[in-house]
Protein backbone atom coordinates (compact mmCIF):
# COMPACT_ATOMS: atom_id res chain seq x y z
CA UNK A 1 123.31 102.53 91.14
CA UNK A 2 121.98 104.52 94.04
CA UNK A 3 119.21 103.60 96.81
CA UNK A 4 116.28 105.30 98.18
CA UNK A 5 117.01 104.39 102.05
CA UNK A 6 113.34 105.20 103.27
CA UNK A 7 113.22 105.42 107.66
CA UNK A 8 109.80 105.82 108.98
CA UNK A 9 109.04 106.38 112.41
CA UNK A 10 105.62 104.88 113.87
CA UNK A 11 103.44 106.05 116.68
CA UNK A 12 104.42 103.88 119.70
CA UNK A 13 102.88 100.37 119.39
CA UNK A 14 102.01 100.73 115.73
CA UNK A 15 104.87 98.91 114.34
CA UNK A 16 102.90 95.41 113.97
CA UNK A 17 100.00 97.33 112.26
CA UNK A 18 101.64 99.49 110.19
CA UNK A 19 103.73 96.45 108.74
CA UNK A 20 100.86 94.23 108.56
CA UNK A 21 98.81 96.81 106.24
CA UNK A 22 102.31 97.31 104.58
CA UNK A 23 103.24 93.92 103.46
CA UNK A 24 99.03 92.74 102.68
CA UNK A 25 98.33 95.86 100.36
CA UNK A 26 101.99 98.35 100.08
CA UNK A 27 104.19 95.46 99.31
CA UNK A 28 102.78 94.00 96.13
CA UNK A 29 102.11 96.95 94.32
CA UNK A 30 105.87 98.40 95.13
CA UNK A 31 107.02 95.01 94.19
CA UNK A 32 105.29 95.83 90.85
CA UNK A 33 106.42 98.80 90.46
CA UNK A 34 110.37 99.63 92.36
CA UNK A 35 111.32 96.14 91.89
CA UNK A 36 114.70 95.81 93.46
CA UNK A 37 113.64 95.88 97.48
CA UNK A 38 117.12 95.78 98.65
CA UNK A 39 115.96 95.22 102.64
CA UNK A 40 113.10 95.58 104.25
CA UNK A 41 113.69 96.07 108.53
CA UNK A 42 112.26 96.98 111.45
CA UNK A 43 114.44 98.28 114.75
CA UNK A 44 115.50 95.91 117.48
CA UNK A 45 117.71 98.99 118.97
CA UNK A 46 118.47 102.28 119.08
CA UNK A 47 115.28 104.70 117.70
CA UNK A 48 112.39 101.96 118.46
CA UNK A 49 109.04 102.28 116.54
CA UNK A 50 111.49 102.47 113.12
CA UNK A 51 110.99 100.70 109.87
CA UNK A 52 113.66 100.94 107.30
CA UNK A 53 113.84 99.90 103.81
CA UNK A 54 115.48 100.97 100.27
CA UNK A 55 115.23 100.29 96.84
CA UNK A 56 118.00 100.57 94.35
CA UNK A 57 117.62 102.32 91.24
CA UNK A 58 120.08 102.62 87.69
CA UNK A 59 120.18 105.94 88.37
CA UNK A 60 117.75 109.19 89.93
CA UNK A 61 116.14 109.00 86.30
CA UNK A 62 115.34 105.49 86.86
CA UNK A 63 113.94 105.85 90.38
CA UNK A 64 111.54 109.45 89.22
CA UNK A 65 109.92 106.84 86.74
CA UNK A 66 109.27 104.19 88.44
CA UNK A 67 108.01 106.60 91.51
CA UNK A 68 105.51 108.37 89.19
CA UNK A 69 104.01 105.18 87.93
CA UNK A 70 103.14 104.03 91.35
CA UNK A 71 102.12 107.46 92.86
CA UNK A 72 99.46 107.49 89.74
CA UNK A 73 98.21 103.92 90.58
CA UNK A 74 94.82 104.48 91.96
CA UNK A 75 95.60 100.85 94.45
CA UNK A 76 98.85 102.81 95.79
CA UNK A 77 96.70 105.79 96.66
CA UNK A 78 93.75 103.70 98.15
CA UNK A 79 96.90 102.47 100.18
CA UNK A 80 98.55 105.53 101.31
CA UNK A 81 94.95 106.42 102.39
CA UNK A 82 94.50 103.86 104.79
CA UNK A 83 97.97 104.57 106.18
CA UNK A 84 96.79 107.92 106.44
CA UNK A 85 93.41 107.29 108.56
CA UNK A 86 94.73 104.94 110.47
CA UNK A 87 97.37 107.37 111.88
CA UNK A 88 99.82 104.96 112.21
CA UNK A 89 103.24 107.53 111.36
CA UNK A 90 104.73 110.05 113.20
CA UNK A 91 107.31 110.39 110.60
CA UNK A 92 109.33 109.51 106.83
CA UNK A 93 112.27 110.40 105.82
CA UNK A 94 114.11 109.61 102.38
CA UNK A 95 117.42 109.64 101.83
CA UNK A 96 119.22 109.25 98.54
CA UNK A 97 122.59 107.33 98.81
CA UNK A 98 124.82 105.53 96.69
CA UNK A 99 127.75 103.09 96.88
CA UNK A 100 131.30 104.23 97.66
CA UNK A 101 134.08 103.19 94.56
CA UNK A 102 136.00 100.68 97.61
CA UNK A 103 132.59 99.13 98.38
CA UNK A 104 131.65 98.37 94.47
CA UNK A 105 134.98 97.10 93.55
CA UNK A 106 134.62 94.86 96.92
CA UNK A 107 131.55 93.96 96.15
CA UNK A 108 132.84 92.90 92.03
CA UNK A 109 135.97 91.28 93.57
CA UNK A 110 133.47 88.95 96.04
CA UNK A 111 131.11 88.14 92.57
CA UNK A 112 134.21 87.47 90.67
């Protein structure tokens, strides 16, 4: 497995808005799409105006798949648009990570 940790930085006081627009029109269709939202946050402390979220994917095949569906779905677009005009980002960043051998075999042992 590996996860798409996603950090986007907002203009100052366009967290609310931003999330808002994200969880009424981004939300379902990456729902559809991704699937497997493994968090969804916003910053208390530390780098204010963040939102962070990732998605976990089989593999980087998996995730380039999925990715290309939604990037052709015309709703995604019309999305991404509004985000656009409303100028509510200053910045996104994507990071691909994946889990370290202690952490899955932690993680089996607690499911076990």
């Amino acid at each position: 497995m590996i996860v798409d940790l996603r950090i986007y930085t907002c203009l100052p006081n366009k967290v609310a808005e931003f999330v808002a627009l994200y969880e009424a029109e981004g939300w379902p269709i990456q729902l559809r799409y991704l699937e497997n939202c493994v968090g969804w946050y916003t910053t208390v402390e530390g780098a204010l105006n963040t939102v962070v979220h990732m998605w976990g994917y089989a593999d980087q095949g998996d995730r380039e798949r999925r990715r290309a569906a939604m990037a052709a779905d015309p709703a995604w677009q019309a999305y991404l648009k509004k985000v656009g005009e409303r100028g509510l980002l200053l910045k996104m960043e994507n990071r691909i990570i994946r889990p370290t051998p202690f952490f899955e075999a932690h993680r089996a042992a607690k499911a076990g």
